[in-house]
Protein backbone atom coordinates (compact mmCIF):
# COMPACT_ATOMS: atom_id res chain seq x y z
CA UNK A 1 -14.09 -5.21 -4.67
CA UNK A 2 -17.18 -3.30 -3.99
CA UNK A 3 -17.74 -4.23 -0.73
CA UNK A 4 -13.91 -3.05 0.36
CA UNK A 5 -14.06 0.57 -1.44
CA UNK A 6 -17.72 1.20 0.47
CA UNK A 7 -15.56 0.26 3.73
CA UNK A 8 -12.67 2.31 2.90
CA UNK A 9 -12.09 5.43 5.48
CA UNK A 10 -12.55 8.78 4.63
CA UNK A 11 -9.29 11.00 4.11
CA UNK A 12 -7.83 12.04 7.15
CA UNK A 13 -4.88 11.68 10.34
CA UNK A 14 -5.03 8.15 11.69
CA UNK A 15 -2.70 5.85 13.79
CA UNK A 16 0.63 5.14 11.72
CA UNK A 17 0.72 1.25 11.25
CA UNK A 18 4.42 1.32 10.97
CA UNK A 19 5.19 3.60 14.08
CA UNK A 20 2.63 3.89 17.03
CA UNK A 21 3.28 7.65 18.18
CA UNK A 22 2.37 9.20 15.36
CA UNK A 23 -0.31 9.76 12.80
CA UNK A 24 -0.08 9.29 9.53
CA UNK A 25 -2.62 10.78 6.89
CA UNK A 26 -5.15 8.42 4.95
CA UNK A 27 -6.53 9.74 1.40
CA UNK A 28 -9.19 7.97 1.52
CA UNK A 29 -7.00 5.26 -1.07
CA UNK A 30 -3.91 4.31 0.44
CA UNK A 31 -1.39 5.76 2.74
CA UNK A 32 0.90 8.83 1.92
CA UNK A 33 3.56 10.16 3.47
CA UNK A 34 2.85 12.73 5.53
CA UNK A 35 3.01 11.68 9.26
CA UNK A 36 2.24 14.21 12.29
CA UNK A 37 3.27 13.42 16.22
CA UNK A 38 0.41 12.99 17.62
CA UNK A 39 -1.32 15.96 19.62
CA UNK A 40 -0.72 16.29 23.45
CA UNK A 41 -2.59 18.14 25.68
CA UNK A 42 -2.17 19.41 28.69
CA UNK A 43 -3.09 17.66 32.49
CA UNK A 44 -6.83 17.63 32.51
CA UNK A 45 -7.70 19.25 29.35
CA UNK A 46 -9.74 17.22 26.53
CA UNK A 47 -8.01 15.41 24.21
CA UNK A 48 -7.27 16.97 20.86
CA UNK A 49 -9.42 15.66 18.26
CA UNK A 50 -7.39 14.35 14.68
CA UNK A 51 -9.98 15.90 12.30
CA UNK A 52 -9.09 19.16 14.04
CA UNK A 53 -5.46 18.73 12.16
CA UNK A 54 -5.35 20.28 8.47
CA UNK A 55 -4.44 18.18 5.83
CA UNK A 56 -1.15 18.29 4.53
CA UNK A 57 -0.37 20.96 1.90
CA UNK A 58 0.86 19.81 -0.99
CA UNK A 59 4.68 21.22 -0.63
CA UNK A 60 4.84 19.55 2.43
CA UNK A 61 3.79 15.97 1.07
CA UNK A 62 6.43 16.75 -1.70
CA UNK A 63 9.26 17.57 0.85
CA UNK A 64 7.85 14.51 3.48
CA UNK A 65 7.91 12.22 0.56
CA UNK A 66 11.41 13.09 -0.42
CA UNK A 67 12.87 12.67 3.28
CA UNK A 68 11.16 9.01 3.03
CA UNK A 69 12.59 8.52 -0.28
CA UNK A 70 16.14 9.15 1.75
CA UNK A 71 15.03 7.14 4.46
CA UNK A 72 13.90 4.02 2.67
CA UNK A 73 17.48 4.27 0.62
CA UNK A 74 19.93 4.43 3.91
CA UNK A 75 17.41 1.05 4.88
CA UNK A 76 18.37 -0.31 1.68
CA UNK A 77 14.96 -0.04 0.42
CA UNK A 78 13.32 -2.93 2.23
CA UNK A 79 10.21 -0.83 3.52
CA UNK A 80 7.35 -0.68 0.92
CA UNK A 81 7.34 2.66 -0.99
CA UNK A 82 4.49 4.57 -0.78
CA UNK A 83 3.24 6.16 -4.22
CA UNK A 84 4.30 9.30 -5.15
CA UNK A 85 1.43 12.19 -5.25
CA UNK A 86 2.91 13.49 -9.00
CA UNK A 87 4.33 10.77 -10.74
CA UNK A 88 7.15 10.11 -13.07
CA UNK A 89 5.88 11.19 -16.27
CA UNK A 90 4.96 8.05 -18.76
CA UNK A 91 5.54 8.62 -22.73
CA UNK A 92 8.66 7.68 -24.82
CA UNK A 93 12.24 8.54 -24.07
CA UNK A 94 14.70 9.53 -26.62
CA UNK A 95 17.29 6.95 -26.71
CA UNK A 96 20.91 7.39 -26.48
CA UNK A 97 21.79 4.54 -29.11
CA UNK A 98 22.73 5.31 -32.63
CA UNK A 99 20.39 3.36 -34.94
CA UNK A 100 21.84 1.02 -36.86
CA UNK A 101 21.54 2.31 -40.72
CA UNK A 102 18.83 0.09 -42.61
CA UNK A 103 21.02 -1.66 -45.44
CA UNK A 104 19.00 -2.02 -49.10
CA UNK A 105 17.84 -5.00 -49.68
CA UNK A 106 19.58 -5.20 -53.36
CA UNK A 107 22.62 -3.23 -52.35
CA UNK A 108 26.12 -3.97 -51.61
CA UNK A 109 26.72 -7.63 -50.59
CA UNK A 110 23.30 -8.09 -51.15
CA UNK A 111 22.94 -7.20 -54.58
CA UNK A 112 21.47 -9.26 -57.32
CA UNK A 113 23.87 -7.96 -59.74
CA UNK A 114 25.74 -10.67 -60.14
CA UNK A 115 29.32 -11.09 -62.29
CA UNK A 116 27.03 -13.89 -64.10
CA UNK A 117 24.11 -11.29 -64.35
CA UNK A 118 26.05 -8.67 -66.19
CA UNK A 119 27.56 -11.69 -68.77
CA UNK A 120 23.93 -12.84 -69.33
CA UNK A 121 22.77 -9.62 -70.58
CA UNK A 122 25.56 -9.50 -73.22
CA UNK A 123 24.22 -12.69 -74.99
CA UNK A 124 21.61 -10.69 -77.51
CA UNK A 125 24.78 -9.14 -78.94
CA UNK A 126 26.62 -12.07 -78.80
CA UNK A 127 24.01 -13.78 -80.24
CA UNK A 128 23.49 -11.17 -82.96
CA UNK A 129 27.25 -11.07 -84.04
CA UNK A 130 28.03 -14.85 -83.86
CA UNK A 131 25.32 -15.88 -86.03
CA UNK A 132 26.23 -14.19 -89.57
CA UNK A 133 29.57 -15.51 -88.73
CA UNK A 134 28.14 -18.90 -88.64
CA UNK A 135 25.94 -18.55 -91.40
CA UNK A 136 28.87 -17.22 -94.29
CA UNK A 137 32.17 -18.46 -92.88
CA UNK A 138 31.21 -22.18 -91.92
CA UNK A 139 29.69 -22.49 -95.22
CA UNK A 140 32.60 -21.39 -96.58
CA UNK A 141 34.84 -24.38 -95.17
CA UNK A 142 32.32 -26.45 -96.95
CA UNK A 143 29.84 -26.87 -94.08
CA UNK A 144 26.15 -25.97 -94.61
CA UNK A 145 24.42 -22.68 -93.73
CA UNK A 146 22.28 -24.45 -91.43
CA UNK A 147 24.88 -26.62 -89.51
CA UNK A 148 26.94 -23.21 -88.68
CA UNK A 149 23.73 -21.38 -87.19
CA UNK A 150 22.71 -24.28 -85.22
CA UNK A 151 26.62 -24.74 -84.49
CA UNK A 152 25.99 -20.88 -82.88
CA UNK A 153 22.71 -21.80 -81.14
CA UNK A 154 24.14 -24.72 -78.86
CA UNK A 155 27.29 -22.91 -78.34
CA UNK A 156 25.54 -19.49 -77.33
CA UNK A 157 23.20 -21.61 -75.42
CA UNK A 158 25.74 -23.60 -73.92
CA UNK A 159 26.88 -20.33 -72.32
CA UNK A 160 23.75 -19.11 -71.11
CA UNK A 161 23.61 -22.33 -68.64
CA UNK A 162 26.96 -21.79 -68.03
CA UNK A 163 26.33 -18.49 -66.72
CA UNK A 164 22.79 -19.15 -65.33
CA UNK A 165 24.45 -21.83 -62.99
CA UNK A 166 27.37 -19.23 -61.75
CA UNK A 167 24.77 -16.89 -61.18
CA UNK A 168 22.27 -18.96 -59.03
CA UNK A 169 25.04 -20.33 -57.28
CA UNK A 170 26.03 -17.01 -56.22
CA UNK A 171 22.50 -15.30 -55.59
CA UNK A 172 22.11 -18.44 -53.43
CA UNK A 173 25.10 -16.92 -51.25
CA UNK A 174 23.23 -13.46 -50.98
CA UNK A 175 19.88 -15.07 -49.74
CA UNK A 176 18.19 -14.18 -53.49
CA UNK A 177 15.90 -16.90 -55.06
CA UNK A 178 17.90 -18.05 -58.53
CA UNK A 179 16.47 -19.01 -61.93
CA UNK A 180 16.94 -22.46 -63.34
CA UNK A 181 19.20 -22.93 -65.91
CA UNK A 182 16.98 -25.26 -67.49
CA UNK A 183 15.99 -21.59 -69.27
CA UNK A 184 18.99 -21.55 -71.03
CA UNK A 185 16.30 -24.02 -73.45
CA UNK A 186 14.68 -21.10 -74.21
CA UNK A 187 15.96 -17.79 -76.28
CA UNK A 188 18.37 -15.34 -74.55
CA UNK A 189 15.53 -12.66 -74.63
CA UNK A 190 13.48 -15.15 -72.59
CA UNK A 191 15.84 -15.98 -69.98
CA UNK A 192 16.74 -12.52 -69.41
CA UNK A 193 13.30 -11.49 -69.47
CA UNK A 194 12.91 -14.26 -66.85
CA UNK A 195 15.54 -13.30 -64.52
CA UNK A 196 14.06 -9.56 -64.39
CA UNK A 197 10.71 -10.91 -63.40
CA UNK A 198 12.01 -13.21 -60.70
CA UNK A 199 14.00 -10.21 -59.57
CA UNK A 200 11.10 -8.04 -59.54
CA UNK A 201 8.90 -10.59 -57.59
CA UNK A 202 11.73 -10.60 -54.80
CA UNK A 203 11.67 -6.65 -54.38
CA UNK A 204 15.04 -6.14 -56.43
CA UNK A 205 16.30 -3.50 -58.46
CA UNK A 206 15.72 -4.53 -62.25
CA UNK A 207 15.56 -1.30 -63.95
CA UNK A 208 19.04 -1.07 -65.06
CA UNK A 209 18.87 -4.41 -65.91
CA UNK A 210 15.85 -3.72 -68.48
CA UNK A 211 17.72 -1.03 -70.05
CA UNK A 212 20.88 -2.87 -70.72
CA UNK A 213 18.53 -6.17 -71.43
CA UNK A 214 17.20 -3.92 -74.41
CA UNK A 215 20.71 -2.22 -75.40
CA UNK A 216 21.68 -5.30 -75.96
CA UNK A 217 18.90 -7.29 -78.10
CA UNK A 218 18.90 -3.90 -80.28
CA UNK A 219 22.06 -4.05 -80.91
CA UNK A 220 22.29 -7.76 -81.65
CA UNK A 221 19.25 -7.41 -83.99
CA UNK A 222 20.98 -4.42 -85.86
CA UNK A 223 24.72 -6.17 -86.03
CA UNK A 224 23.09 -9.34 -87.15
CA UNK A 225 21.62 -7.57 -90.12
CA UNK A 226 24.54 -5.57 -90.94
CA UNK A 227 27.07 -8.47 -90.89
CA UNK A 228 24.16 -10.72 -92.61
CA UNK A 229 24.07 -8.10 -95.46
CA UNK A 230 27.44 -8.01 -96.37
């Protein structure tokens, strides 16, 4: 590559290569397009010498290259295209398409509030009013204190896998990573406490769900000691 830029002619008029009768001027890089006829002279005078032909200004390479941009398009653009002496500027355009609106990722149809989710936060309460019931009004049909809580316990449990199995089922559908309702073993407060964490971990929304989560043990804590007191 060195070798061919030490060769490489100065910057001047030389024979066009693509029409013999004129002259075409070299910038020392590659062709351009401003072409001259080549000088006569008249019967026994000396020739007249190329280098004695000014270079191109640079309106008239702008107005040459323009007629060849013409030219080459009536041809069809088959002839090579020389480069332009100010090119098309390079950065980023402003496109003319609307960008789609980003959709939340625990919005709409993608939520991760499910039907199932907002019944599983209820439990606490449930929880908290079922078992005085259990404890007073099963023993008074003659079955034992403890029978009627533990009656409440499997029941309220019963539910929660119920519910946790509606709910993965659905956040299955909306592309969400479900809890196992093998946590309905474990208390209500665990489960839920579960389900917020696995939320979390998945870049959900779980803030309202905390709030109700403790609305609703508080509440079941203070109805199960009203009702047990009476």
């Amino acid at each position: 590559m060195t070798d061919t830029l030490s060769t490489s002619p100065d910057a001047g008029w030389y024979d066009d290569p693509a029409a013999g009768g004129e002259l075409r001027w070299w910038d020392g890089a590659r062709w351009t397009a401003a072409t001259r006829e080549r000088p006569t002279a008249a019967d026994g005078a000396a020739r007249v010498p190329t280098e004695a032909i000014p270079a191109p200004s640079l309106a008239e390479l702008l107005r040459e290259d323009a007629e060849l941009d013409r030219r080459l398009h009536e041809l069809g653009d088959d002839l090579p295209r020389p480069p332009r002496r100010r090119p098309d500027p390079v950065g980023p355009r402003r496109s003319t398409w609307t960008a789609a609106p980003v959709e939340e990722p625990d919005a709409g149809d993608r939520s991760s509030r499910t039907p199932a989710a907002w019944a599983l936060v209820a439990l606490p309460l449930v929880l908290g009013l079922l078992l005085p019931l259990g404890w007073t009004v099963l023993r008074g049909v003659g079955f034992s204190a403890v029978f009627g809580v533990l009656l409440v316990l499997v029941l309220v449990h019963a539910l929660a896998a119920l519910l946790l199995g509606l709910d993965a089922r659905e956040l299955r559908r909306r592309d969400w990573e479900p809890l196992s309702p093998v946590w309905a073993l474990t208390s209500v407060v665990g489960l839920l406490a579960a389900r917020i964490a696995l939320v979390h971990r998945q870049g959900g929304e779980v803030r309202l769900g905390i709030i109700l989560s403790a609305a609703s043990t508080a509440l079941g804590i203070a109805a199960a000691a009203l009702l047990g007191s009476a």
